[in-house]
Protein backbone atom coordinates (compact mmCIF):
# COMPACT_ATOMS: atom_id res chain seq x y z
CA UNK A 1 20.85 -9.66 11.68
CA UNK A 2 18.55 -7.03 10.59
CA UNK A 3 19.37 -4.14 7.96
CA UNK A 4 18.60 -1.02 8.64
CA UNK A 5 18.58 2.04 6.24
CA UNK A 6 19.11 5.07 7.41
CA UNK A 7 18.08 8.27 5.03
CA UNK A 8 18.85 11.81 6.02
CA UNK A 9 20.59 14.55 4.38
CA UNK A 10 21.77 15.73 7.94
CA UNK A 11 25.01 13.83 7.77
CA UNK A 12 25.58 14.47 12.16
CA UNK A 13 22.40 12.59 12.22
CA UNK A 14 23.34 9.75 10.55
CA UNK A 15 26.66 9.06 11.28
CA UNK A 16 24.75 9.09 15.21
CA UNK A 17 22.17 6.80 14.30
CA UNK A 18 24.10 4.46 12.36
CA UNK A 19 26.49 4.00 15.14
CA UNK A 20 24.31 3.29 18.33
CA UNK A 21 22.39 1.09 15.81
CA UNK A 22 25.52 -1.02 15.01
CA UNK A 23 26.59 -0.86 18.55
CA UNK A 24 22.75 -2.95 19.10
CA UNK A 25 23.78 -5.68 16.61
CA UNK A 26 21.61 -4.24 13.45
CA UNK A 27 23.23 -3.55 10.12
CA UNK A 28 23.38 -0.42 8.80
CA UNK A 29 23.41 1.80 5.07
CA UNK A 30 22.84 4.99 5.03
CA UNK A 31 21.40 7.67 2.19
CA UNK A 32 21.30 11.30 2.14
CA UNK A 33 18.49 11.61 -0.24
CA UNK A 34 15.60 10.36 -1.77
CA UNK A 35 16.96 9.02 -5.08
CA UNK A 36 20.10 7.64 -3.53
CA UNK A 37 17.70 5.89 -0.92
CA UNK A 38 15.33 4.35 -3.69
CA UNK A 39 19.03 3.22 -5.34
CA UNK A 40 19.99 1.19 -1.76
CA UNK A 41 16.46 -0.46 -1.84
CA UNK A 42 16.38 -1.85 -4.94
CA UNK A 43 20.10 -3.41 -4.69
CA UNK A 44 19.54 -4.72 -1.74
CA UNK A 45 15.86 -4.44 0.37
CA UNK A 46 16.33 -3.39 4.04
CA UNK A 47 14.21 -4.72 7.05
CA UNK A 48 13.55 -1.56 8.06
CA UNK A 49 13.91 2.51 6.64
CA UNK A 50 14.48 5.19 9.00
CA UNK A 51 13.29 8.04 6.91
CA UNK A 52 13.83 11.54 7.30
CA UNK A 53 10.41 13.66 5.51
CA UNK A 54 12.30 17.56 4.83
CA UNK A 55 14.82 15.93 2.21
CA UNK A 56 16.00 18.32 -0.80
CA UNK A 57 15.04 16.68 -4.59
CA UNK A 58 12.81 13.56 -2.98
CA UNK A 59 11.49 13.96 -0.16
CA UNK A 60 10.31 11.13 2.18
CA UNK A 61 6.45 11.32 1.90
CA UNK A 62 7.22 10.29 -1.87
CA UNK A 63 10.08 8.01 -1.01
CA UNK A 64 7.31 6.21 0.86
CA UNK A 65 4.60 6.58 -1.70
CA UNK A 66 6.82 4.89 -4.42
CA UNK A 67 7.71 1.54 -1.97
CA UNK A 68 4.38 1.56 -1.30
CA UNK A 69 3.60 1.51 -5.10
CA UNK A 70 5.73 -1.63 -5.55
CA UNK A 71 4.29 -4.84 -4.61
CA UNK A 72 7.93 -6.36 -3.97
CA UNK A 73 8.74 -3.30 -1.45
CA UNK A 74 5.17 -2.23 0.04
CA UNK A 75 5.76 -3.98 2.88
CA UNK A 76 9.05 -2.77 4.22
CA UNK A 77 8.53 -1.02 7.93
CA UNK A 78 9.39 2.53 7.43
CA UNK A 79 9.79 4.83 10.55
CA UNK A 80 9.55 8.83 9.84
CA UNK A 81 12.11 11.01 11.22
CA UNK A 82 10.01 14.52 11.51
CA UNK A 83 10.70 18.09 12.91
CA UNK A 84 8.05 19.15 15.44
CA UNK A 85 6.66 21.69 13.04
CA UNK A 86 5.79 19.10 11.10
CA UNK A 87 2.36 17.85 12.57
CA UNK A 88 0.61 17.55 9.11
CA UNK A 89 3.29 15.84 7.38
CA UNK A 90 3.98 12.75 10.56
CA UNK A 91 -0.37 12.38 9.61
CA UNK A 92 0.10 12.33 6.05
CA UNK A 93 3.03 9.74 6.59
CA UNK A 94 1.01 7.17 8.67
CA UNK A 95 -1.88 7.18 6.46
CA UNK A 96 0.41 6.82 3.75
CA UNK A 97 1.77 3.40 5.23
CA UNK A 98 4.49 4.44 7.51
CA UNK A 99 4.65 2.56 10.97
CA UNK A 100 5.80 4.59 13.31
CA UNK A 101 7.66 8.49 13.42
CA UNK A 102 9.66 9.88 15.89
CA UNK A 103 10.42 13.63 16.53
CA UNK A 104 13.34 15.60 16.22
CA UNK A 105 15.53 16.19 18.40
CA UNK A 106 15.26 12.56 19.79
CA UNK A 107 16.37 10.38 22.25
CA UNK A 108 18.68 7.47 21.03
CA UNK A 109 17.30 5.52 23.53
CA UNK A 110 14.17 5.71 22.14
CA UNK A 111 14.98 5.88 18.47
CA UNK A 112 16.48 2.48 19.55
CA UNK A 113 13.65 1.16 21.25
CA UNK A 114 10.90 2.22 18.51
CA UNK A 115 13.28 0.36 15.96
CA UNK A 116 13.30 -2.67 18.24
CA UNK A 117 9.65 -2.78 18.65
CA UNK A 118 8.93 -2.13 15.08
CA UNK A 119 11.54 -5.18 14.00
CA UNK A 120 9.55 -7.23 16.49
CA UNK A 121 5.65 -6.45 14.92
CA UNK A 122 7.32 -7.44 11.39
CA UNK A 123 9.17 -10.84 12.63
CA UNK A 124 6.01 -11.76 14.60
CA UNK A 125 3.12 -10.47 12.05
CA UNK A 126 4.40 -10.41 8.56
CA UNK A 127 7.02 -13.64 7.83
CA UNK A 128 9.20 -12.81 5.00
CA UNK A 129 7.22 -14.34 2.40
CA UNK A 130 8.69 -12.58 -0.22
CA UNK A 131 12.48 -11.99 -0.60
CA UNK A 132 13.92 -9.69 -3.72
CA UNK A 133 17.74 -10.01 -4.70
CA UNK A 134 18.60 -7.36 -7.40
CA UNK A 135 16.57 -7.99 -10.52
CA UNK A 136 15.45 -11.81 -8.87
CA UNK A 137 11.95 -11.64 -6.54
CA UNK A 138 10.83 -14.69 -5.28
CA UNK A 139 7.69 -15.11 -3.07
CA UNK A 140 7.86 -18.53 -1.29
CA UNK A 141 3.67 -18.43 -0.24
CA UNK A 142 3.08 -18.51 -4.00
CA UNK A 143 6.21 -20.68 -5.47
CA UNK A 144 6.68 -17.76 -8.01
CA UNK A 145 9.80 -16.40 -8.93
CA UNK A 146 10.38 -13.59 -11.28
CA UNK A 147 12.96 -11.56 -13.01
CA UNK A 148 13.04 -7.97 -14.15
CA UNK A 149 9.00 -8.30 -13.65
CA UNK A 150 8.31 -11.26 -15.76
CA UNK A 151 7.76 -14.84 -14.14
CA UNK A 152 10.49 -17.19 -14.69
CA UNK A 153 9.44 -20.98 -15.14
CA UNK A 154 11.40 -23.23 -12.30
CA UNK A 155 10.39 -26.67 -11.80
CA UNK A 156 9.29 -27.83 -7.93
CA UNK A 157 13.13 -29.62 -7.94
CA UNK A 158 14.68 -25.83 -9.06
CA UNK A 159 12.41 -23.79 -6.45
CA UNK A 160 13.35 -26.08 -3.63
CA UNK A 161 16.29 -25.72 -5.05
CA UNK A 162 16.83 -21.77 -5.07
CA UNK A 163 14.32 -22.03 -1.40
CA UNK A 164 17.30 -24.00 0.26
CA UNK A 165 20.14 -21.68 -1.08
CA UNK A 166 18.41 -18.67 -0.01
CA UNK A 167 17.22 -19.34 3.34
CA UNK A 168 20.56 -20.64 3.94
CA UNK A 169 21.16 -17.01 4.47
CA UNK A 170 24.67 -16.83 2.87
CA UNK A 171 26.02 -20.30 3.93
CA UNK A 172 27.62 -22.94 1.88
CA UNK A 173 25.63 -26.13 1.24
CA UNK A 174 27.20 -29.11 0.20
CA UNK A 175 26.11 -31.42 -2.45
CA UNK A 176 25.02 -33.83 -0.06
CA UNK A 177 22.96 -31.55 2.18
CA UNK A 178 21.41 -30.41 -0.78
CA UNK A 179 20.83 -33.75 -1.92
CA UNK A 180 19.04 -34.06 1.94
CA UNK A 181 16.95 -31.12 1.88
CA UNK A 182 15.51 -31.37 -1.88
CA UNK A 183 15.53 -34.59 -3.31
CA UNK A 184 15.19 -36.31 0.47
CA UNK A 185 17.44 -38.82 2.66
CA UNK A 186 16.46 -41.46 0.69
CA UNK A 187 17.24 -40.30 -3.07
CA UNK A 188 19.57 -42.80 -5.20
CA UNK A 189 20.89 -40.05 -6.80
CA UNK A 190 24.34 -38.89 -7.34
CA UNK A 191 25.76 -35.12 -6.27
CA UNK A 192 26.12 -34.85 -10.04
CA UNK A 193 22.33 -34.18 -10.37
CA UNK A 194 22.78 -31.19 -7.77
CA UNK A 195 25.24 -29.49 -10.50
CA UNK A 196 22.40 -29.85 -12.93
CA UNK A 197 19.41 -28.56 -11.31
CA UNK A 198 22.35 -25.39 -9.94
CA UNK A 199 23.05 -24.75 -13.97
CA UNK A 200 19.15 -24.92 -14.97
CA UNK A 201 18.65 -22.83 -12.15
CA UNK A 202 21.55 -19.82 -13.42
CA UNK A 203 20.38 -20.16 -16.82
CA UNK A 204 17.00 -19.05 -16.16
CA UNK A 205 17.66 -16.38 -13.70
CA UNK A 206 20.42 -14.83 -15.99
CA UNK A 207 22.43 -13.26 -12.57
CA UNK A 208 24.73 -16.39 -11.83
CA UNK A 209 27.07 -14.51 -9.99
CA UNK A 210 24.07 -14.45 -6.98
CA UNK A 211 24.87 -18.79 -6.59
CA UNK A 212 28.27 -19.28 -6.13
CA UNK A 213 30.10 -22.22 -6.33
CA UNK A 214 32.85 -23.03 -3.88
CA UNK A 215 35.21 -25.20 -4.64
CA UNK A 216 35.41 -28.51 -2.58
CA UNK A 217 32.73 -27.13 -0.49
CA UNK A 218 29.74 -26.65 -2.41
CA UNK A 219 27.06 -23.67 -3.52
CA UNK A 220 25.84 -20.10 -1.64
CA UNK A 221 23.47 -18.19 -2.85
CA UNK A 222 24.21 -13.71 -2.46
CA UNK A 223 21.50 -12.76 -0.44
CA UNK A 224 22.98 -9.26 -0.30
């Protein structure tokens, strides 16, 4: 399911959006500024910002030029939400790395459709190579995972490890799947060595409330 943030300090606006967007299946948070938008981001990155420019405090022109700043946000799809008076500013936006904008007063319909498209060009074009989770970023391409900015040292066993949990999108894994998936169908091993590499693995990250253990089942990783 993918999340959608919604930022506008008209509040009508919004609540309308995020409700026709749930109706379609998406996820939805909401901000009604700039700061409280950047906040959302970095707890938990969206697929996709609906971003309103004429904001009080931040607007969205420097919302976007901070994501676009960060090398673990840059490539979020961001789609303007502009007045028609605003000609300059929708410019400004797309050079600045914004997808798409869409003019107020708008259709849903459309709003919806432009979304849909946009979530489409990022699923087909850009894979989610890189994933963050609060203070954690890890970047499958390059087997590099780092905390609060600095690189944390896994071993292949603990990446596979942390790859499994977190593409199991919120799912519990048993031992033995795990077992499976990292060390392979043929490993002598016992589950017990699955409870090692999980400790190793929430000792170097320092959140260990993101992999959870359930009890008689097995581990999930928080991906939100």
């Amino acid at each position: 399911m993918a999340r959608i943030l919604v930022v506008d300090d008209e509040k009508d606006i919004v609540e309308l959006v995020k409700y026709n967007l749930e109706k379609e299946g998406l996820q939805v948070s909401t901000a009604s500024n700039g700061f409280d938008a950047l906040n959302v981001i970095h707890k938990s990155t969206p697929d996709l910002i609906l971003l309103d420019i004429m904001m009080p405090q931040l607007d969205g022109l420097e919302v976007c030029r901070r994501l676009k700043k960060d090398d673990s946000l840059r490539d979020i799809p961001i789609i303007f939400l502009t007045a028609k008076s605003e000609e300059v500013d929708k410019v400004l936006g797309l050079e600045m790395g914004g997808d798409d904008y869409i003019t107020k007063p708008f259709s849903i319909r459309e709003l919806i459709a432009r979304v849909k498209a946009v979530i489409r060009r990022k699923e087909k074009v850009t894979p989610a190579e890189r994933r963050k989770f609060g203070e954690i970023l890890v970047d499958f391409a390059r087997y590099e995972v780092m905390l609060k900015g600095k690189p944390v040292p896994l071993t292949a066993k603990e990446f596979a490890l942390l790859k499994a949990l977190i593409q199991a999108g919120g799912r519990v894994l048993t031992r033995e799947k795990l077992l499976i998936d990292v060390w392979g169908m043929d490993y002598p091993g016992e589950t017990r060595t699955v409870d090692v590499h999980i400790r190793k693995l929430r000792e170097k990250l320092g959140e260990t409330k993101r992999i959870q253990t359930v009890k008689g089942a097995g581990y999930k990783f928080l991906v939100d």
